[in-house]
Protein backbone atom coordinates (compact mmCIF):
# COMPACT_ATOMS: atom_id res chain seq x y z
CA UNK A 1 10.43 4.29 -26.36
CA UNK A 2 12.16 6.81 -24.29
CA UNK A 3 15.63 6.06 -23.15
CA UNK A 4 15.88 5.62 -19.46
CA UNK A 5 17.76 7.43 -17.29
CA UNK A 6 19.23 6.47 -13.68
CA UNK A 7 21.07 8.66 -11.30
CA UNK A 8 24.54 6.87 -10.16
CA UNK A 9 24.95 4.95 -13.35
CA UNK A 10 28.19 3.90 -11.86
CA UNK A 11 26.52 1.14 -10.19
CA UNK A 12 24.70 -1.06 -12.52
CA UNK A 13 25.80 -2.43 -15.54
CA UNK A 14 24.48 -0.41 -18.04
CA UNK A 15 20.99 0.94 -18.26
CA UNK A 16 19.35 -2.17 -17.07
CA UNK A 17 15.79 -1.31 -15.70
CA UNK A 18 14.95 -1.98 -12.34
CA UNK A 19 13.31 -5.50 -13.69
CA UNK A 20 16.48 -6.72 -15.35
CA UNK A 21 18.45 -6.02 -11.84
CA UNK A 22 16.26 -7.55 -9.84
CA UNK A 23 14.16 -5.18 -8.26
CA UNK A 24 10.22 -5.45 -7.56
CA UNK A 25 7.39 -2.56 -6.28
CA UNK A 26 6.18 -4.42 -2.86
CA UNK A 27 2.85 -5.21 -2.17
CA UNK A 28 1.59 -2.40 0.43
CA UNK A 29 1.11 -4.94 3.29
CA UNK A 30 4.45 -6.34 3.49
CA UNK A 31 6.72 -4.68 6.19
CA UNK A 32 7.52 -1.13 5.76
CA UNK A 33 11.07 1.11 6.87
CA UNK A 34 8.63 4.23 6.60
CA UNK A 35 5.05 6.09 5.34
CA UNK A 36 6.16 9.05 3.41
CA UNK A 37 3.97 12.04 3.37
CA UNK A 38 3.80 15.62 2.28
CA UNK A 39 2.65 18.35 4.68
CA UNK A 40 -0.53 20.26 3.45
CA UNK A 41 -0.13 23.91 2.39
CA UNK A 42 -2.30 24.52 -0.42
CA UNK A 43 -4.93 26.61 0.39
CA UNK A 44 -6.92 26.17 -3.48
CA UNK A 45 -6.77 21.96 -2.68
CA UNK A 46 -9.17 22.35 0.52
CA UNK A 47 -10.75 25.82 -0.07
CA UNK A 48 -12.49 27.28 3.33
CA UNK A 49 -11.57 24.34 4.58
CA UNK A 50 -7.53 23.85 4.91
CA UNK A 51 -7.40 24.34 8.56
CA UNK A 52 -9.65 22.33 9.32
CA UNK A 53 -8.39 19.19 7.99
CA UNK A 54 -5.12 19.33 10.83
CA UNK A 55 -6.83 17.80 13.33
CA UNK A 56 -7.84 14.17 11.63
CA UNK A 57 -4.90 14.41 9.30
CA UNK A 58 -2.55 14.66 12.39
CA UNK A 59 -4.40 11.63 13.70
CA UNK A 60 -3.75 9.91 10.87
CA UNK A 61 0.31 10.81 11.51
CA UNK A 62 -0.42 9.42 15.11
CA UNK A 63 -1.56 5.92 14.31
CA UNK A 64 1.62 5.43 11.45
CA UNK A 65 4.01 6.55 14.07
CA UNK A 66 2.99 3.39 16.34
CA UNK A 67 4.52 0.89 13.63
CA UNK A 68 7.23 2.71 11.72
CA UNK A 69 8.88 6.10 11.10
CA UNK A 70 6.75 8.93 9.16
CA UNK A 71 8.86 11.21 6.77
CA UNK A 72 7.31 14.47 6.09
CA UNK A 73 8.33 16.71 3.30
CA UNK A 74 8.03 20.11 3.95
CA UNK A 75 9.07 23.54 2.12
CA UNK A 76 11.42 25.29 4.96
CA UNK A 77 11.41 25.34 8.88
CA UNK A 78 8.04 27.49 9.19
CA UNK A 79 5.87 24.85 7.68
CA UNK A 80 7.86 22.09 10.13
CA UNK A 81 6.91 24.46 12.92
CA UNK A 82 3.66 24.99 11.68
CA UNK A 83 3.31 20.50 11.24
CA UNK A 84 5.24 20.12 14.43
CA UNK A 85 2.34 22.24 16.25
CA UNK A 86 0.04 20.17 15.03
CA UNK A 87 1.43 17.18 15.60
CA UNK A 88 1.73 18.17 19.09
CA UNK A 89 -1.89 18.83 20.34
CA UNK A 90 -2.77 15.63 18.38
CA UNK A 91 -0.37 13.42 20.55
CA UNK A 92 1.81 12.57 17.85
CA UNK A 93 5.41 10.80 19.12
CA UNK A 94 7.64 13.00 17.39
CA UNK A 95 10.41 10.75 17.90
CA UNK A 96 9.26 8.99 15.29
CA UNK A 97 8.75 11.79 13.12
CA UNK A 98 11.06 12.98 10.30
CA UNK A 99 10.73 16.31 8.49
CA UNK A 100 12.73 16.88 4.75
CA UNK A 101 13.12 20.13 3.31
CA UNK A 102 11.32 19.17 -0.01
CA UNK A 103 9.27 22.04 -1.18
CA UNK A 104 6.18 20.73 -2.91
CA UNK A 105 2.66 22.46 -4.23
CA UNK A 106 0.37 20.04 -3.35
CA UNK A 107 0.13 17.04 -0.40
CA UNK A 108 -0.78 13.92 -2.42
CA UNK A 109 2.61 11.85 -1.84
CA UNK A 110 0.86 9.02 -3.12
CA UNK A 111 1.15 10.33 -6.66
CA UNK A 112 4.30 12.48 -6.57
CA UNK A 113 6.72 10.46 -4.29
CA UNK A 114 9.39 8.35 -4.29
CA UNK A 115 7.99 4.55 -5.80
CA UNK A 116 10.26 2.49 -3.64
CA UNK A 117 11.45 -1.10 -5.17
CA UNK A 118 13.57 -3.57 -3.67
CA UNK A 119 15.85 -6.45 -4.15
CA UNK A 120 16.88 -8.28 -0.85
CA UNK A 121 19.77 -10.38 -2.43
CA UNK A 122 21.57 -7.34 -3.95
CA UNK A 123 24.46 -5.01 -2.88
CA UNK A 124 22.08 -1.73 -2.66
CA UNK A 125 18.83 -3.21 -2.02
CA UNK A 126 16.45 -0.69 -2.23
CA UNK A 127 16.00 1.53 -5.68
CA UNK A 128 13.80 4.50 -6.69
CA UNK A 129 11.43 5.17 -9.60
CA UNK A 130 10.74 8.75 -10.23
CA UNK A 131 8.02 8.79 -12.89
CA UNK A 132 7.06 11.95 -14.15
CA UNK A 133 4.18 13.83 -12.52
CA UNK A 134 1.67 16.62 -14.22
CA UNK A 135 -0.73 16.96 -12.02
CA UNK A 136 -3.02 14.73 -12.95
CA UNK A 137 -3.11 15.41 -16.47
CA UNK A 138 -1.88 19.21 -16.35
CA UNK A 139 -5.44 19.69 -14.48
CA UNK A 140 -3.66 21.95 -11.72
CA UNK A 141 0.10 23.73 -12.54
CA UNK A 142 2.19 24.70 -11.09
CA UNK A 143 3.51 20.98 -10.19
CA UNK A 144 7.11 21.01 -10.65
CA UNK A 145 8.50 20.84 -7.42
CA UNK A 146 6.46 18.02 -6.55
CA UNK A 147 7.57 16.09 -9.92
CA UNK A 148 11.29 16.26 -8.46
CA UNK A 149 10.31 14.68 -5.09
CA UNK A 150 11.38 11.33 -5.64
CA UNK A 151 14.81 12.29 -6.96
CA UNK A 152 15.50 14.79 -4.10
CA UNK A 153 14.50 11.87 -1.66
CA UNK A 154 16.89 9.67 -3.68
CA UNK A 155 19.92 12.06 -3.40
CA UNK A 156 19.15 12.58 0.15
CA UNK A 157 19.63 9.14 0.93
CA UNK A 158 21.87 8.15 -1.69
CA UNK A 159 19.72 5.80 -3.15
CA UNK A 160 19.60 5.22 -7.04
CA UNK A 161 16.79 6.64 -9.03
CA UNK A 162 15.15 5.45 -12.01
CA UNK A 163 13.33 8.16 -14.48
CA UNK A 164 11.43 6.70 -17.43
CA UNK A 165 10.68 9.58 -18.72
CA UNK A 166 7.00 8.83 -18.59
CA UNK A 167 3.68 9.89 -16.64
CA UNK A 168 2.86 7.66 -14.05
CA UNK A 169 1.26 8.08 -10.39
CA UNK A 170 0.92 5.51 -7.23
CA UNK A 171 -2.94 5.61 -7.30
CA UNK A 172 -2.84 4.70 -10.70
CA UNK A 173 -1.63 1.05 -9.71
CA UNK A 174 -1.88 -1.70 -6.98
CA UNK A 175 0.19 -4.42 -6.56
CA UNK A 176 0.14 -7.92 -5.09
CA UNK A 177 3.49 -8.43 -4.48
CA UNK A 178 3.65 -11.55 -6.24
CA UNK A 179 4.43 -9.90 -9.91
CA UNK A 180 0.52 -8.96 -10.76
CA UNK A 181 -0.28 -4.90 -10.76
CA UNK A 182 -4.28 -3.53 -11.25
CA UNK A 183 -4.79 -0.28 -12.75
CA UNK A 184 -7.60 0.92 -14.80
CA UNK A 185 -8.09 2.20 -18.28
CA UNK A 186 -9.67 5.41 -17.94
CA UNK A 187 -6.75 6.56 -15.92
CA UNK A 188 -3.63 5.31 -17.57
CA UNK A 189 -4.97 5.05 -21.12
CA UNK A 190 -5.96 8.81 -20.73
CA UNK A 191 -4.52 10.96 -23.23
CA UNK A 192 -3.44 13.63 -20.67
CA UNK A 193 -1.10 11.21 -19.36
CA UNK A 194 1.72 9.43 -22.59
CA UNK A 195 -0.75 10.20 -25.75
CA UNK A 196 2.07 8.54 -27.64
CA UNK A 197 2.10 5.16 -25.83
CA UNK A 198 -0.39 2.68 -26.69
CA UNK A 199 -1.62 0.04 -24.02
CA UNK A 200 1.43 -2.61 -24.86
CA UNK A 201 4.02 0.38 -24.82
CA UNK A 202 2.77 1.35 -21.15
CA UNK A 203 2.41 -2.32 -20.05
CA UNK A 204 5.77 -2.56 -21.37
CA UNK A 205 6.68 0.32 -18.83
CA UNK A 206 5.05 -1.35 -15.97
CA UNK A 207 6.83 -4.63 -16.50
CA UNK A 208 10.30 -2.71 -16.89
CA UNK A 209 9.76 -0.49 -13.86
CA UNK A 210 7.49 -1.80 -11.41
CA UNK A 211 9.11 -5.31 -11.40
CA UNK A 212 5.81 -7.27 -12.67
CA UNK A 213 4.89 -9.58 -15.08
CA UNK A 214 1.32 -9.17 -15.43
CA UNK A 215 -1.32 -6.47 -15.68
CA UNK A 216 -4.77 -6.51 -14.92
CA UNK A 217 -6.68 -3.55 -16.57
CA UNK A 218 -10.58 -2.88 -15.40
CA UNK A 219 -12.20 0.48 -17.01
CA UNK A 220 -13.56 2.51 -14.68
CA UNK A 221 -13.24 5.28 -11.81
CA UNK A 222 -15.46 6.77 -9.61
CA UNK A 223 -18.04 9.66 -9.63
CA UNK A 224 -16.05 12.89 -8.50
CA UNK A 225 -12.52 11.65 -8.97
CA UNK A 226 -10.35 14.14 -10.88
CA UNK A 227 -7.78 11.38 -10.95
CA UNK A 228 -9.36 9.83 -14.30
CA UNK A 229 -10.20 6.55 -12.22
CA UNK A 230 -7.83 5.78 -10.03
CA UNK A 231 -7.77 2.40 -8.98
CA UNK A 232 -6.95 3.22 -4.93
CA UNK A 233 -10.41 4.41 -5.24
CA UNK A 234 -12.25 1.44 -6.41
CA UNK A 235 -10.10 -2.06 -5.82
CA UNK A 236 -7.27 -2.95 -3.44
CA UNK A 237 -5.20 -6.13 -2.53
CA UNK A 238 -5.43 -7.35 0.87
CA UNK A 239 -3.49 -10.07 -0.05
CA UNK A 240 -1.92 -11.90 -2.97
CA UNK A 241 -4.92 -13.63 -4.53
CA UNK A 242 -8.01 -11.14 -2.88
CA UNK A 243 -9.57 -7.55 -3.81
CA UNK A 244 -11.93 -5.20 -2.47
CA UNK A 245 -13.94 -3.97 -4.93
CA UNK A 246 -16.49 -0.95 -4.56
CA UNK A 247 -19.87 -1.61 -4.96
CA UNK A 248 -22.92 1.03 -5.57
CA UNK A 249 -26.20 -0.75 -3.21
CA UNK A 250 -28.46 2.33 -4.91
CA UNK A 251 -29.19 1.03 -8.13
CA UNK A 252 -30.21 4.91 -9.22
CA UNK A 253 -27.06 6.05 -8.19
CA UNK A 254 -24.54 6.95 -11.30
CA UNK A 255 -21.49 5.13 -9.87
CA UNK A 256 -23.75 1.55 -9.53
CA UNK A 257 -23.14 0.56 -13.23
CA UNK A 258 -19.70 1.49 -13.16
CA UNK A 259 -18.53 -0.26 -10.69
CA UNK A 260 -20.78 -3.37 -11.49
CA UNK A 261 -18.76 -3.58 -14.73
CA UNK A 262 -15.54 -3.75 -12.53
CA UNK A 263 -16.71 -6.53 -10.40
CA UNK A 264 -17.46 -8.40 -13.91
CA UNK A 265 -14.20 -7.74 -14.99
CA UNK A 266 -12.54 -9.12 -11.93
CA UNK A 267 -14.61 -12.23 -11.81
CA UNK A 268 -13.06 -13.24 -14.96
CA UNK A 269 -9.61 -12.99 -14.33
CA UNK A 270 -6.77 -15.05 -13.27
CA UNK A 271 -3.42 -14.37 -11.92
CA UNK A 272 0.13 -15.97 -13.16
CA UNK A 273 -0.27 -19.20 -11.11
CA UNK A 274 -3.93 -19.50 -12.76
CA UNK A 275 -6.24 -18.74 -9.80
CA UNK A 276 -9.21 -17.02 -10.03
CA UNK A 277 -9.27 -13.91 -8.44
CA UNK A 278 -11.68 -13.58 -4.37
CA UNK A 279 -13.55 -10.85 -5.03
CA UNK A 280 -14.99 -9.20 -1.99
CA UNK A 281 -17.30 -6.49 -2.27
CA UNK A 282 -17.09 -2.97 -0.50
CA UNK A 283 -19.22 -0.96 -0.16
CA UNK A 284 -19.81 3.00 -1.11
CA UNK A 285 -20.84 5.62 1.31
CA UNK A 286 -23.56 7.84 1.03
CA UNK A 287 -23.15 10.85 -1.37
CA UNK A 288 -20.81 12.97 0.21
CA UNK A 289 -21.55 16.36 -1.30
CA UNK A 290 -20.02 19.53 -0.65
CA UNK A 291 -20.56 23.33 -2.57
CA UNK A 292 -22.65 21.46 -5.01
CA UNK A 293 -19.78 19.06 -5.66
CA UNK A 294 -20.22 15.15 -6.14
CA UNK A 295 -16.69 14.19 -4.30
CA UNK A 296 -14.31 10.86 -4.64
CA UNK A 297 -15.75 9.30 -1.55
CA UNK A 298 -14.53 5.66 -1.43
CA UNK A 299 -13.86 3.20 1.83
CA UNK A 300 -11.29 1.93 -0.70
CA UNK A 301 -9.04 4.64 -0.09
CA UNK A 302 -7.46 3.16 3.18
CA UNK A 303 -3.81 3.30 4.09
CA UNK A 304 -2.19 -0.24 5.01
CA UNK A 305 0.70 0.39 8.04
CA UNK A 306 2.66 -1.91 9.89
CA UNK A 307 0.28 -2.60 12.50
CA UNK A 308 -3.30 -0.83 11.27
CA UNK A 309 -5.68 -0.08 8.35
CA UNK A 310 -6.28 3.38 8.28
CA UNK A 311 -9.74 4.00 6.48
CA UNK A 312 -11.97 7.21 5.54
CA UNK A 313 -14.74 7.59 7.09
CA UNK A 314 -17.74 9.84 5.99
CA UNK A 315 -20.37 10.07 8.69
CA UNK A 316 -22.16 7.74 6.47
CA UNK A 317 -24.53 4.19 7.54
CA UNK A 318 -21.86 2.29 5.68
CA UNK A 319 -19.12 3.53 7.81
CA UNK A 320 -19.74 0.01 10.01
CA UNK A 321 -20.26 -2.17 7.60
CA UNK A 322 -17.27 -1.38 5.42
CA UNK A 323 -14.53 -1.24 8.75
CA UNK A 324 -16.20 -4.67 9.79
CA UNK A 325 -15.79 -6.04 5.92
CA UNK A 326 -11.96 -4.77 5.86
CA UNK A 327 -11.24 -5.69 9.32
CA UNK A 328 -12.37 -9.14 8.31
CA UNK A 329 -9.32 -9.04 5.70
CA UNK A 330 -6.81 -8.34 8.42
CA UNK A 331 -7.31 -10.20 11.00
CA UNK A 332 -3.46 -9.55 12.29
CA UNK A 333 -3.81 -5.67 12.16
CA UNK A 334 -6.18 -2.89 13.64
CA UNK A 335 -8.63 -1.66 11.81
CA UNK A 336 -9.06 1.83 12.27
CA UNK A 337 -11.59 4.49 10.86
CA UNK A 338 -10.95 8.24 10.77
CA UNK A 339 -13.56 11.10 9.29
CA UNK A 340 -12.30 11.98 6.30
CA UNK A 341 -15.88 14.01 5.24
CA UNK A 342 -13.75 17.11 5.49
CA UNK A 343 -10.13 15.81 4.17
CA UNK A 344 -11.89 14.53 1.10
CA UNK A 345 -12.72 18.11 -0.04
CA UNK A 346 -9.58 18.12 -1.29
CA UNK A 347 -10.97 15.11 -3.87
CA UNK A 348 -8.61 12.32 -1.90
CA UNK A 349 -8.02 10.69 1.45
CA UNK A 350 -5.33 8.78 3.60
CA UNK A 351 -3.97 6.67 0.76
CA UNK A 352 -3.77 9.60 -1.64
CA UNK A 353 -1.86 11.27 1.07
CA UNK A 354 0.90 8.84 1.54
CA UNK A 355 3.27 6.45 0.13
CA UNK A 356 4.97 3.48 1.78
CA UNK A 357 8.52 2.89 1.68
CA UNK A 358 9.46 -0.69 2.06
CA UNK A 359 11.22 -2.62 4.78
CA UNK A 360 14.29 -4.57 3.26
């Protein structure tokens, strides 16, 4: 195992992990402080088609900023400028807008930001985890200034930060809240990820540094995802005890036996108090298919806030049917769908984009 390291080591006894102290990885519809995101720059992530993503992305920025505060990392004041413009012609409140001179390469905060855990009862409540970050399996260097995000954001706020020393990324995992985290094998059992870790060792991390007790492990992704299967593409927690879990209607399509073996996973499982998992189904959207690319298209992809549910859209006849099946799991919060057909050229959508910090 590698020894962990924490930044202010002055205030914990020792180098407890996060579990030990206390602290847990919230589930994403409890109450958040703040929706973290990264500014999009990158030309070679949305090529031909980085400008035109502004408009729906800035929408996106617009419906967070009615519940909480959004953070935006960006490299220096041109790019705020640049966001801030934006922002503007979209409607955005910018009083409830933060920028942070973080330079990153890429805009996927979900996977290089700050994992936020908490523990209400003690003296500094709120913790980081910075995991390491390669890009998704070294698939697209440089990535190093996004790997330091979460430690930058810790320093800035003087909040104590975790590092494992291991590769890890927020899509990779979702979490109940009550001690139970999904993830999928043909993500974190990748060998582009920790080679040297088997499925205990990493479980072992998860436990340590997410604050769980128990993980549930299905084995596959979608079509198109360069992620390896991320599981924020195929099955999310709406609450403590239910998923959504993608389904494939075409039975000639190549993601319908894939995800059929994930819904027979799930039926079989239990969590800690012994209940069977509610599975509800979800379903895909049409092919979305751009310069002869299959791409990550997934309803499942949505972004819980304080007050909405923020899902991709794809100019697809699902589009109704899948806001009317998620709205139906949130009955207290607004269900709201935004075309992502030209955000997902960049292979992810709202929840890829951003990461929630917690309320504590």
């Amino acid at each position: 195992m590698i020894s962990p390291q924490i930044s202010r080591v002055s205030d914990f006894a020792g180098l407890q992990t996060p579990k030990e102290l206390g602290y847990y990885f919230p589930a994403e519809f409890s109450e958040h402080e703040a929706t973290w995101l990264s500014w999009p720059h990158k030309e070679a992530s949305w090529p031909g088609k980085l400008d035109s993503i502004y408009p729906k992305y800035s929408e996106f920025v617009k419906i967070l900023t009615q519940s909480e505060i959004v953070r935006i990392n960006v490299a220096d004041e041109a790019l705020k400028n640049s966001a801030i413009a934006h922002l503007r012609v979209a409607g955005v409140d910018l009083s409830k807008v933060e920028f942070y001179f973080h330079p990153t390469n890429d805009a996927w905060c979900r996977d290089h930001g700050p994992a936020f855990l908490v523990n209400p009862s003690a003296e500094i409540k709120k913790v980081i985890v910075d995991w390491g970050y390669n890009a998704w399996g070294g698939k697209y260097p440089p990535f190093d200034l996004d790997d330091v995000i979460p430690t930058l954001i810790g320093k800035h706020f003087n909040i104590p930060v975790f590092s494992p020393g291991i590769v890890m990324e927020g899509g990779s995992v979702e979490f109940n809240g009550k001690g139970t985290v999904l993830t999928s094998t043909c993500c974190l059992l990748n060998q582009n990820r920790n080679p040297h870790l088997s499925q205990g060792q990493i479980e072992k991390y998860l436990s340590d540094y997410y604050g769980i007790d128990q993980v549930l492990w299905v084995d596959e992704g979608i079509v198109g995802d360069d992620t390896d299967g991320h599981i924020d593409d195929t099955i999310r927690f709406v609450n403590e005890d239910t998923v959504l879990s993608v389904v494939e209607t075409n039975v000639n399509d190549e993601n319908y036996e894939l995800l059929q073996q994930n819904v027979k996973a799930l039926s079989k499982m239990r969590l800690l108090n012994g209940k069977q998992l509610n599975v509800i189904e979800l379903p895909m959207p049409e092919e979305v298919v751009y310069d002869d690319m299959r791409l990550p298209a997934s309803y499942a992809n949505f972004y819980i806030s304080n007050t909405h549910v923020i899902v991709p859209t794809y100019r697809s006849k699902f589009d109704d049917k899948a806001l009317d099946i998620i709205g139906e799991c949130f009955p207290e919060r607004q269900v709201v769908g935004i075309d992502s057909t030209d955000i997902i050229w960049g292979l992810g959508s709202f929840h890829c984009l951003s990461q929630q910090e917690p309320k504590v």
